[in-house]
C-alpha atoms as a PDB file:
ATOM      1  CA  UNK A   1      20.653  38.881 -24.135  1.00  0.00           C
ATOM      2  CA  UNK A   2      19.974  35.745 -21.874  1.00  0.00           C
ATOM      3  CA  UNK A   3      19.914  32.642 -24.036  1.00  0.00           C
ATOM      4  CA  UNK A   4      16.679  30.262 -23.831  1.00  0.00           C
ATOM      5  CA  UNK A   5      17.043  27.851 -20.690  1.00  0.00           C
ATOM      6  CA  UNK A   6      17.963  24.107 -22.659  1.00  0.00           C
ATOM      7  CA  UNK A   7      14.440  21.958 -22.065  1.00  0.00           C
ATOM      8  CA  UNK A   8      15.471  18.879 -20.351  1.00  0.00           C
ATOM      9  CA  UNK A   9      15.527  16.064 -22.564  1.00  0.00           C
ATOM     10  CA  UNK A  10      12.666  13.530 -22.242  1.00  0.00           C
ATOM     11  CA  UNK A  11      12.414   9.957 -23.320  1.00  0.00           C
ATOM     12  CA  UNK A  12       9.212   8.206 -24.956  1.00  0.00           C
ATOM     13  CA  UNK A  13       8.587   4.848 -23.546  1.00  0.00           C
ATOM     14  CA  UNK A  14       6.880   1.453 -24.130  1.00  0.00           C
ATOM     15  CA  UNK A  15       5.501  -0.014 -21.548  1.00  0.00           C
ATOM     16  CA  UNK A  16       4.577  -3.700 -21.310  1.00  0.00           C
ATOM     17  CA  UNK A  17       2.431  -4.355 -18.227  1.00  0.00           C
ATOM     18  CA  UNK A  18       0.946  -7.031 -16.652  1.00  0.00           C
ATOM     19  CA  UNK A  19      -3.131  -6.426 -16.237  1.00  0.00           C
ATOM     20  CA  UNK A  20      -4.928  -8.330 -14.287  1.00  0.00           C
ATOM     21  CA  UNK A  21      -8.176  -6.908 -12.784  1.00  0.00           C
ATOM     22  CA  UNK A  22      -8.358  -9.675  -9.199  1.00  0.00           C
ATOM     23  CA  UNK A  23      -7.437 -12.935  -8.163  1.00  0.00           C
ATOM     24  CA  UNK A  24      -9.903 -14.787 -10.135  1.00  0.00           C
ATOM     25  CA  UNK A  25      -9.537 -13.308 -13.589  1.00  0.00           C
ATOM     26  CA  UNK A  26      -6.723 -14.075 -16.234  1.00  0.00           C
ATOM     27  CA  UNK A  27      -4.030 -11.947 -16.691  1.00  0.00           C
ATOM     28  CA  UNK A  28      -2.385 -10.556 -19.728  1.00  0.00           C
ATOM     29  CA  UNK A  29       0.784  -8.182 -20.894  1.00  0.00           C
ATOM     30  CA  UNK A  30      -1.114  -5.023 -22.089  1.00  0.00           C
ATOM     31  CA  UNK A  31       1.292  -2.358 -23.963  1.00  0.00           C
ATOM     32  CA  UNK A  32       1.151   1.603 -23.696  1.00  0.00           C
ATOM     33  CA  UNK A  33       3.343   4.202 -24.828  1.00  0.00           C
ATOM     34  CA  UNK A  34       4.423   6.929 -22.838  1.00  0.00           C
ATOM     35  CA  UNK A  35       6.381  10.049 -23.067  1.00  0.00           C
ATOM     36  CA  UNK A  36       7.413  13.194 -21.551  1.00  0.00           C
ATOM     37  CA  UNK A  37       9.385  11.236 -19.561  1.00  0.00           C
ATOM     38  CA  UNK A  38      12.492  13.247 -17.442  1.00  0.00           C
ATOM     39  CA  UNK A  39      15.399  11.318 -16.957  1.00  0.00           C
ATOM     40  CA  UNK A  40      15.009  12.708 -12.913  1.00  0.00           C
ATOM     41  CA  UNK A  41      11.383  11.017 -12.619  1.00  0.00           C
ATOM     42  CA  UNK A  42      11.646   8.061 -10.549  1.00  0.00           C
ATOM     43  CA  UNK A  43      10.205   4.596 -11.969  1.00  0.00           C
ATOM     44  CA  UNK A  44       6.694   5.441  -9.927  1.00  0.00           C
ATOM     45  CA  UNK A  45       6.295   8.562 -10.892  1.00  0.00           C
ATOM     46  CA  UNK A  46       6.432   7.310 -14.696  1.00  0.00           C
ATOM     47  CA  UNK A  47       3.627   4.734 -13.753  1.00  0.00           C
ATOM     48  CA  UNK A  48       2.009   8.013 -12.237  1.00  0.00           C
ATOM     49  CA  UNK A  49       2.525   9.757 -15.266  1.00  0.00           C
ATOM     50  CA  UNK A  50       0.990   6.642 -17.233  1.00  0.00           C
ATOM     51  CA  UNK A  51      -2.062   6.267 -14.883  1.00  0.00           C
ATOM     52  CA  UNK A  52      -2.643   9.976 -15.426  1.00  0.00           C
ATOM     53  CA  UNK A  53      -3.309   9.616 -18.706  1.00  0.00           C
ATOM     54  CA  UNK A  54      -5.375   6.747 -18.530  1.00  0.00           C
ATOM     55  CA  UNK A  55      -7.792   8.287 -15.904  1.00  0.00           C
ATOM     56  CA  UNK A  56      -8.076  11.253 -18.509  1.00  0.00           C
ATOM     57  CA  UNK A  57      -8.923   8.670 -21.189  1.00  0.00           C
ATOM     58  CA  UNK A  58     -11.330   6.922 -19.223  1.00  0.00           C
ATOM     59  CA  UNK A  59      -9.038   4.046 -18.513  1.00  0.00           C
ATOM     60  CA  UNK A  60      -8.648   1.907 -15.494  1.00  0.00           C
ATOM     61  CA  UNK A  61      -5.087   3.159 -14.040  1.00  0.00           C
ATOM     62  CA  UNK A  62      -2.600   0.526 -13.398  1.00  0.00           C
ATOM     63  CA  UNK A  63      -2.832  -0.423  -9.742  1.00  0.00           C
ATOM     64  CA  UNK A  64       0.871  -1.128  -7.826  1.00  0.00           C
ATOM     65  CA  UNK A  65       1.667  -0.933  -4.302  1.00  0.00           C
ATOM     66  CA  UNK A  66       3.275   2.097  -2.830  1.00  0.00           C
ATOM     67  CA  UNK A  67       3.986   3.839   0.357  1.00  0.00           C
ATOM     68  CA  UNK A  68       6.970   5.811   1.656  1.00  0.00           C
ATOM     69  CA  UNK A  69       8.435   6.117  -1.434  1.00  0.00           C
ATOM     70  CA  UNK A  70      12.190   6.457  -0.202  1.00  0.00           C
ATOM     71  CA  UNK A  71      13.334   3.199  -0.363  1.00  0.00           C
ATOM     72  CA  UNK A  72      12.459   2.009   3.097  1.00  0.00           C
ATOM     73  CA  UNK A  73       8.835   0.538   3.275  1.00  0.00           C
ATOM     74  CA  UNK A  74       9.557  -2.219   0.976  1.00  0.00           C
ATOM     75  CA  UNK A  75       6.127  -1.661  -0.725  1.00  0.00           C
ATOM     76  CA  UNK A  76       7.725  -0.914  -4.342  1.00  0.00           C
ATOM     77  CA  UNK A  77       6.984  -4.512  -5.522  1.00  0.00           C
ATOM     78  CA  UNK A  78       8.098  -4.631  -9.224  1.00  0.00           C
ATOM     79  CA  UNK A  79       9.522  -7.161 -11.364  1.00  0.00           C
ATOM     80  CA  UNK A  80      11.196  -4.661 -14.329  1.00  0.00           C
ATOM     81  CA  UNK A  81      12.896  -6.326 -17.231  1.00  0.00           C
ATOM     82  CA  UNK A  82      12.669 -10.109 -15.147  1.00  0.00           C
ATOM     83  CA  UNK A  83      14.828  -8.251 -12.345  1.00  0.00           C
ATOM     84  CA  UNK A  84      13.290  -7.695  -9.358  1.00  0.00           C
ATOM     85  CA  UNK A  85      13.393  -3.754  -8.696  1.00  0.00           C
ATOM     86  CA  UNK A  86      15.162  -3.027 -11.905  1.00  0.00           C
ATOM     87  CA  UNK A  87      18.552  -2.868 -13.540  1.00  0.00           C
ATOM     88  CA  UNK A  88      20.276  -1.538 -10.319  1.00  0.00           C
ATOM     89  CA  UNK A  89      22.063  -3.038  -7.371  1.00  0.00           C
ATOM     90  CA  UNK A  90      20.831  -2.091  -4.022  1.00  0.00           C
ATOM     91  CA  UNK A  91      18.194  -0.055  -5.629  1.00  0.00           C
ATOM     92  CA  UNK A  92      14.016  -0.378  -4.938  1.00  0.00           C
ATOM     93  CA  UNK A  93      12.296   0.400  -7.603  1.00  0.00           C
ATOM     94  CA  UNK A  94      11.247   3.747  -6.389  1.00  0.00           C
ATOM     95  CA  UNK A  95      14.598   4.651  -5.911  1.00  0.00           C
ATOM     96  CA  UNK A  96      15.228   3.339  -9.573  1.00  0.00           C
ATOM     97  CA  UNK A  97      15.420   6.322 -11.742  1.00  0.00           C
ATOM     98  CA  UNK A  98      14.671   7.240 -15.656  1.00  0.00           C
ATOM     99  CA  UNK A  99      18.106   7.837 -16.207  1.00  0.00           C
ATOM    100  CA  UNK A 100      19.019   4.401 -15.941  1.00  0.00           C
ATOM    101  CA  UNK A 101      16.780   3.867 -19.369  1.00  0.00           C
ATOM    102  CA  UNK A 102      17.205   5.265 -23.152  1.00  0.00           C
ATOM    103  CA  UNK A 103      14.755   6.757 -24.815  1.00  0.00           C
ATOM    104  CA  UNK A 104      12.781   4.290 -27.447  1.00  0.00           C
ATOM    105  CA  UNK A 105      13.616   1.480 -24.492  1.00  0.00           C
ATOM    106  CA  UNK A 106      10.417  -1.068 -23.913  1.00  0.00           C
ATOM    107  CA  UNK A 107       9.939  -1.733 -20.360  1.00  0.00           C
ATOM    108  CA  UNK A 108       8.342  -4.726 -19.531  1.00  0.00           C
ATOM    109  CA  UNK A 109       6.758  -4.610 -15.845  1.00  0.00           C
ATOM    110  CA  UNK A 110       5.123  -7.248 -13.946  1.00  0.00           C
ATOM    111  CA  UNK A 111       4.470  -8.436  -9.920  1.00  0.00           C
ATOM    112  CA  UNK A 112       6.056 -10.939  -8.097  1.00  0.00           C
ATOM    113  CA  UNK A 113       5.316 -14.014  -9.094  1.00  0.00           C
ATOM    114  CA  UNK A 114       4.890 -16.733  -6.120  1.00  0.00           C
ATOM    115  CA  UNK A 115       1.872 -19.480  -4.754  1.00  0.00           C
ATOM    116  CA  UNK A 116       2.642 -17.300  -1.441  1.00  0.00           C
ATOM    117  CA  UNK A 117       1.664 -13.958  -2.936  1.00  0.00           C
ATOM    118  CA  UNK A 118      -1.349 -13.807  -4.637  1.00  0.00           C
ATOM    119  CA  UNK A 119      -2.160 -11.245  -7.105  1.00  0.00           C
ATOM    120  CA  UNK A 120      -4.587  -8.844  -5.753  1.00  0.00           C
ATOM    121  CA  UNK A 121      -4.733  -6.103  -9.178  1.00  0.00           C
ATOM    122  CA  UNK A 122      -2.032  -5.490 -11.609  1.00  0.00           C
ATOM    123  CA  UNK A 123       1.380  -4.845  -9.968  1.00  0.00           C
ATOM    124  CA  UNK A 124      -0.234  -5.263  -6.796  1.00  0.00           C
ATOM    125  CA  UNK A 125       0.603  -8.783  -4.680  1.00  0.00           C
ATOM    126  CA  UNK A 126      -0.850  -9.709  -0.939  1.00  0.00           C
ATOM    127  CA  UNK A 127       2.725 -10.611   0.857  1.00  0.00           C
ATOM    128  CA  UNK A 128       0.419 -10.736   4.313  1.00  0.00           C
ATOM    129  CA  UNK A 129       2.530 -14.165   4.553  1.00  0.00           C
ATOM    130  CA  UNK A 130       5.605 -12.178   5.526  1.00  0.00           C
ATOM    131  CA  UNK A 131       3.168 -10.579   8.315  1.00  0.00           C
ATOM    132  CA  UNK A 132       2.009 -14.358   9.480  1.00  0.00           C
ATOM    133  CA  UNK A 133       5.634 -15.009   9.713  1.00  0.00           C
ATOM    134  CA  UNK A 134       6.834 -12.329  11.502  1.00  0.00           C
ATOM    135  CA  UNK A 135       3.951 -12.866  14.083  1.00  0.00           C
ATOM    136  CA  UNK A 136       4.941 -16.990  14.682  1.00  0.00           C
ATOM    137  CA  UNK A 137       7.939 -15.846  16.568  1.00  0.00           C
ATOM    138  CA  UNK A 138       9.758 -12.640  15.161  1.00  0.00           C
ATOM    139  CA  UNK A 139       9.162 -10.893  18.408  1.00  0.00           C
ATOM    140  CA  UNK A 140      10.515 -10.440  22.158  1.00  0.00           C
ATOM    141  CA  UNK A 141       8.648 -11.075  24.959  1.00  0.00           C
ATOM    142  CA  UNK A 142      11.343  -9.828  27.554  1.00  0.00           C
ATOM    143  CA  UNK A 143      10.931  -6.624  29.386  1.00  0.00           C
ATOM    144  CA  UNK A 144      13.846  -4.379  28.646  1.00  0.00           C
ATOM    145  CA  UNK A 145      11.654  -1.005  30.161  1.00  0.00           C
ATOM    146  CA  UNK A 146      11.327   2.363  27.962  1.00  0.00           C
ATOM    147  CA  UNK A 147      13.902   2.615  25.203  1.00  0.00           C
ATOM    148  CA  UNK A 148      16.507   4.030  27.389  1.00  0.00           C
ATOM    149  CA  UNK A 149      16.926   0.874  29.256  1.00  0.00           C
ATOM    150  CA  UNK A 150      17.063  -1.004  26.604  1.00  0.00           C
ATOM    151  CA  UNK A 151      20.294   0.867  25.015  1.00  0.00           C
ATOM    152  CA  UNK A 152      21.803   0.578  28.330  1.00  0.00           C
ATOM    153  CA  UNK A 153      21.958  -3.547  27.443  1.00  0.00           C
ATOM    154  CA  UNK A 154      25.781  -3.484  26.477  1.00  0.00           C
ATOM    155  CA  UNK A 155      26.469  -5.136  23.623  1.00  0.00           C
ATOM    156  CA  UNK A 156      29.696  -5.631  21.175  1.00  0.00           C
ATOM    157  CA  UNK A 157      29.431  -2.944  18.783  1.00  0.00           C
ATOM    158  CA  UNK A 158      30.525  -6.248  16.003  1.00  0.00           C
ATOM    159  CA  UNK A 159      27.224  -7.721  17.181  1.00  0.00           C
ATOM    160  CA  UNK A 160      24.969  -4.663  17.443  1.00  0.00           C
ATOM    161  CA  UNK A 161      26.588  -4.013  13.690  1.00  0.00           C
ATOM    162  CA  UNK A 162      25.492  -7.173  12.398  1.00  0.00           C
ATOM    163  CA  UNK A 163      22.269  -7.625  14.154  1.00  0.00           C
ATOM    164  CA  UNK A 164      21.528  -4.436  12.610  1.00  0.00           C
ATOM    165  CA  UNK A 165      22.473  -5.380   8.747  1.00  0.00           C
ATOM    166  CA  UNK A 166      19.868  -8.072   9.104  1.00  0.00           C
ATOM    167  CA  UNK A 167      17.583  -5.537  10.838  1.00  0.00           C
ATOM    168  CA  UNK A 168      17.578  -3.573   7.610  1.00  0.00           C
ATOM    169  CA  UNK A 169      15.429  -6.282   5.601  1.00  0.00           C
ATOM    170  CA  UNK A 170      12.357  -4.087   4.444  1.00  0.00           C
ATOM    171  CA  UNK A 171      10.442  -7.310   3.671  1.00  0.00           C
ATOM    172  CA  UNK A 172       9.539  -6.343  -0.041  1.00  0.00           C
ATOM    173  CA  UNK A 173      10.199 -10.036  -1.600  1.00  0.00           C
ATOM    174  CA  UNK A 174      12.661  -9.567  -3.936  1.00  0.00           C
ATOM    175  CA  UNK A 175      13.981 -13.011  -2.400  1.00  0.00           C
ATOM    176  CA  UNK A 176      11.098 -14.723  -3.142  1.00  0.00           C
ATOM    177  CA  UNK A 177      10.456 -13.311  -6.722  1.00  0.00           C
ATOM    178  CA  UNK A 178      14.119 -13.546  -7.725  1.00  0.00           C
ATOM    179  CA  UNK A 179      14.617 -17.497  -6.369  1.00  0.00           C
ATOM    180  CA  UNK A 180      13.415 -19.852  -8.761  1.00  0.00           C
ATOM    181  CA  UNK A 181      11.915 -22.240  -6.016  1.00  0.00           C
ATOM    182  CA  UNK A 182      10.093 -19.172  -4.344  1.00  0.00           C
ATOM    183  CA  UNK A 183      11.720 -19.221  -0.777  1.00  0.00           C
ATOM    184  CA  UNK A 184      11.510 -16.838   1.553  1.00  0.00           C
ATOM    185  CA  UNK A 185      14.541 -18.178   3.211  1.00  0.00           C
ATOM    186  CA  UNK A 186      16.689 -15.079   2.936  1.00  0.00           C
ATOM    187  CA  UNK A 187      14.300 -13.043   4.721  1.00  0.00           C
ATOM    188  CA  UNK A 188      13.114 -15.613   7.638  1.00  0.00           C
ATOM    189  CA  UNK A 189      17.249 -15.549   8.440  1.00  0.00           C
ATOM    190  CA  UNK A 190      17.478 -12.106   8.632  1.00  0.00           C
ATOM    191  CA  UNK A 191      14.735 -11.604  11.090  1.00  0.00           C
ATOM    192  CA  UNK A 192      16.282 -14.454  12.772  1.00  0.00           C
ATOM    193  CA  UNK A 193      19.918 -13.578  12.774  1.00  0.00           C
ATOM    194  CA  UNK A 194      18.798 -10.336  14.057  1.00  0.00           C
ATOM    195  CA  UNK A 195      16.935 -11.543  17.260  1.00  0.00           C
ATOM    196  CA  UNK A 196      19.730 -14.010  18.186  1.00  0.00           C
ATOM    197  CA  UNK A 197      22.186 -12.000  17.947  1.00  0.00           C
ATOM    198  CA  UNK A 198      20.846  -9.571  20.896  1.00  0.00           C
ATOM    199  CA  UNK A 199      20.474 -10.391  24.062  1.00  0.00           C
ATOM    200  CA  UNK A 200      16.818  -9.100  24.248  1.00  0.00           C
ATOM    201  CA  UNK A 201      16.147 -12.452  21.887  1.00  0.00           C
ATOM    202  CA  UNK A 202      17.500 -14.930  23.542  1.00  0.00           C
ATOM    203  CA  UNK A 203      13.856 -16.072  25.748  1.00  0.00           C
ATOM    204  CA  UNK A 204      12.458 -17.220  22.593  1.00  0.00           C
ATOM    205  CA  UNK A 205      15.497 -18.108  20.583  1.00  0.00           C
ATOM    206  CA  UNK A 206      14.987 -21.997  21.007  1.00  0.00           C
ATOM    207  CA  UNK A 207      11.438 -21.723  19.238  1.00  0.00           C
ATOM    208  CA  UNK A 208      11.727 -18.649  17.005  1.00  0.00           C
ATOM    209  CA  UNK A 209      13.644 -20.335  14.388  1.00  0.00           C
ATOM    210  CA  UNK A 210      11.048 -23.520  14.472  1.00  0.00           C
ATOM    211  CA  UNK A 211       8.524 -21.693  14.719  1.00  0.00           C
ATOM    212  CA  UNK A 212       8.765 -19.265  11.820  1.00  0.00           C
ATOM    213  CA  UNK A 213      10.254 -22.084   9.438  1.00  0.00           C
ATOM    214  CA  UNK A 214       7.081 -23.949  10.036  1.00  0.00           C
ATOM    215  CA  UNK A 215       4.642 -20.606   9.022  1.00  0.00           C
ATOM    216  CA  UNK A 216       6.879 -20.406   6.029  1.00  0.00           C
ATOM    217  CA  UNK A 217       6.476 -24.132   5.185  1.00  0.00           C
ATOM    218  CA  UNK A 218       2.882 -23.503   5.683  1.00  0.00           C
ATOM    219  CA  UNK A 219       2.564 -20.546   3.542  1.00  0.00           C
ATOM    220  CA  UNK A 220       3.782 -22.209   0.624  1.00  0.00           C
ATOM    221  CA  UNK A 221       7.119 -20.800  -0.231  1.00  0.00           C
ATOM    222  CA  UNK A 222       9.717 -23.547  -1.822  1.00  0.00           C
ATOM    223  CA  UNK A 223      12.743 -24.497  -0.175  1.00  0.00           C
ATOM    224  CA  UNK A 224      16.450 -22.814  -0.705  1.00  0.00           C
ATOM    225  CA  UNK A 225      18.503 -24.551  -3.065  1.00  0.00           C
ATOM    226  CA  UNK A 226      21.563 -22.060  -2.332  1.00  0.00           C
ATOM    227  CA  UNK A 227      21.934 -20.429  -5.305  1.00  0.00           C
ATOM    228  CA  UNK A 228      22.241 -17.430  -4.095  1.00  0.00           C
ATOM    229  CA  UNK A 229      19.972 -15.240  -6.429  1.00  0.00           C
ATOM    230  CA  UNK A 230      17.926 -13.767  -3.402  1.00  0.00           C
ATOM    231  CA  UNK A 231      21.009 -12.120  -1.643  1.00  0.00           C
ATOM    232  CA  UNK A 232      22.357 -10.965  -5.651  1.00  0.00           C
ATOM    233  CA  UNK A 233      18.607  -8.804  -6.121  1.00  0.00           C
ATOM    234  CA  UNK A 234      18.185  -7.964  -2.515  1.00  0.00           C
ATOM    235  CA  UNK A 235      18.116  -4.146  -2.577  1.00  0.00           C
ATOM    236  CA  UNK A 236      19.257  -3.827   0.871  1.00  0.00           C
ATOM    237  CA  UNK A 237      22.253  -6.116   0.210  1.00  0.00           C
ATOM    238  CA  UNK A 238      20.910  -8.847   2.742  1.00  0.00           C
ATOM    239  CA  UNK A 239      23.691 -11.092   2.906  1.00  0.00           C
ATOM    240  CA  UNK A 240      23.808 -15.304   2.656  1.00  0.00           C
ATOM    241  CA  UNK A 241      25.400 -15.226   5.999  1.00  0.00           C
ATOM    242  CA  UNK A 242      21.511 -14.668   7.407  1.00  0.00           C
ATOM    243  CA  UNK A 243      20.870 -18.341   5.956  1.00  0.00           C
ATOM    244  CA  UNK A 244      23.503 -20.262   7.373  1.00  0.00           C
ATOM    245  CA  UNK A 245      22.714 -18.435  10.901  1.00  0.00           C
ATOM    246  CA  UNK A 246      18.416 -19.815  10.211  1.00  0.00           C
ATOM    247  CA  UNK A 247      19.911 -23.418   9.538  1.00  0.00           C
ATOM    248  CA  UNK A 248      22.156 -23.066  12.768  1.00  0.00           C
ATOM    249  CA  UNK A 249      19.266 -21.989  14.561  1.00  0.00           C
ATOM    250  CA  UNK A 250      16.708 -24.201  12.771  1.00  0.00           C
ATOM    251  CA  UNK A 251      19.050 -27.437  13.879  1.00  0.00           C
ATOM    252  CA  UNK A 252      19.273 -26.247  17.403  1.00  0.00           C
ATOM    253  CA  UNK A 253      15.657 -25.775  18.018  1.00  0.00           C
ATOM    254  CA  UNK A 254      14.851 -29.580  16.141  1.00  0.00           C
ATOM    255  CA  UNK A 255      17.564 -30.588  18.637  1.00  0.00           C
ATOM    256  CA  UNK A 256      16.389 -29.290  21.960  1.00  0.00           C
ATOM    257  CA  UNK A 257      12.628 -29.290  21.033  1.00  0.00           C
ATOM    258  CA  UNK A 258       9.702 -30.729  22.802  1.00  0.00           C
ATOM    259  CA  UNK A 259       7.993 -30.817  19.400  1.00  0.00           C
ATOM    260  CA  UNK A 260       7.263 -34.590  17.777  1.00  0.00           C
ATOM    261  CA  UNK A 261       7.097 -33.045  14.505  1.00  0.00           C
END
């Protein structure tokens, strides 16, 4: 006789989580209770799970920003527990799974907090500064032809390594909601130190660094006080060394710039 296949064992849940239904209304911590929750679920499909039963209740679901769901888009934009993505190192919080939680735990679950990214619903934060950022001078204007030619650029494989750890910033903020001060320093380095590192970057290298400093300034975000908390809940494991590079390059461009300002 085949013995009965063992159930997986589940885990019942509280959930505190931060509603808030746009940008003009108050916000509050609203609690729910959830179970039938597999330690293989991921932390988004336990929201799913949630807003599932809320929709069948008549509820408003929980609104929080998703996308790819594999740890690359950087949509995931939690703050679980008052760590940014969770628990876990070098984990998003769609990578985070239930396992890493006890049954009976209370979760508490809210969105980034920061001037620069407004609340839009819930979980759900506009980080569209990032994007206005990116767009002052996080670019190339050189022609390097189809892809092809462009590999064909030689370049130190120590260089092409470590413009491409700084490459791998998926612009989530986790910087910005883990720094006390709110800057966004972490990430402007990183898509600076990946740009001058290649040659491809070097037309605009004197003004990038200005340039996107001065869209961060006017977005709001604070200033570093190098405490290091960014690169600590970075979940790509974005390293300080992107910082120092931005102030090298920041000091350079004041130096050699035609700017009065």
């Amino acid at each position: 006789m085949t013995p009965a296949k063992q159930q997986p064992h589940s885990l019942r849940l509280t959930l505190n989580i931060w509603r808030q239904k746009n940008r003009a209304a108050a916000g509050e911590i609203m609690t729910y209770a959830v179970q039938d929750i597999f330690p293989e679920m991921s932390f988004l499909e336990m929201l799913d799970v949630l807003n599932e039963e809320l929709l069948r209740q008549g509820d408003d679901p929980v609104a929080f920003d998703h996308d790819c769901r594999e740890g690359i888009c950087g949509s995931c934009a939690l703050f679980i527990n008052g760590r940014a993505h969770g628990p876990q190192r070098l984990t998003t919080a769609c990578q985070l799974h239930m396992r890493a939680f006890a049954d009976g735990d209370t979760i508490t679950i809210e969105p980034w907090r920061a001037n620069a990214f407004p609340i839009n619903k819930d979980l759900s934060c506009d980080r569209s500064a990032f994007d206005r950022i990116i767009q002052a001078g996080g670019y190339v204007s050189v022609n390097t032809g189809g892809t092809p030619d462009a590999n064909e650029i030689p370049i130190p494989k120590e260089v092409a390594d470590r413009a491409f750890e700084s490459a791998t910033c998926i612009g989530c903020g986790a910087c910005v909601a883990a720094c006390k001060n709110a800057s966004a320093v972490l990430f402007v380095g990183a898509k600076v130190m990946e740009l001058a590192l290649l040659p491809q970057g070097q037309v605009e290298r004197q003004t990038r660094a200005e340039n996107m400093v001065a869209q961060m300034d006017r977005e709001g975000f604070g200033a570093c006080s190098n405490i290091g908390s960014c690169a600590a809940e970075c979940p790509v494991g974005i390293t300080l060394e992107n910082i120092a590079t931005l102030n090298r390059e920041y000091l350079v461009a004041k130096a050699t710039s035609n700017h009065l300002a």
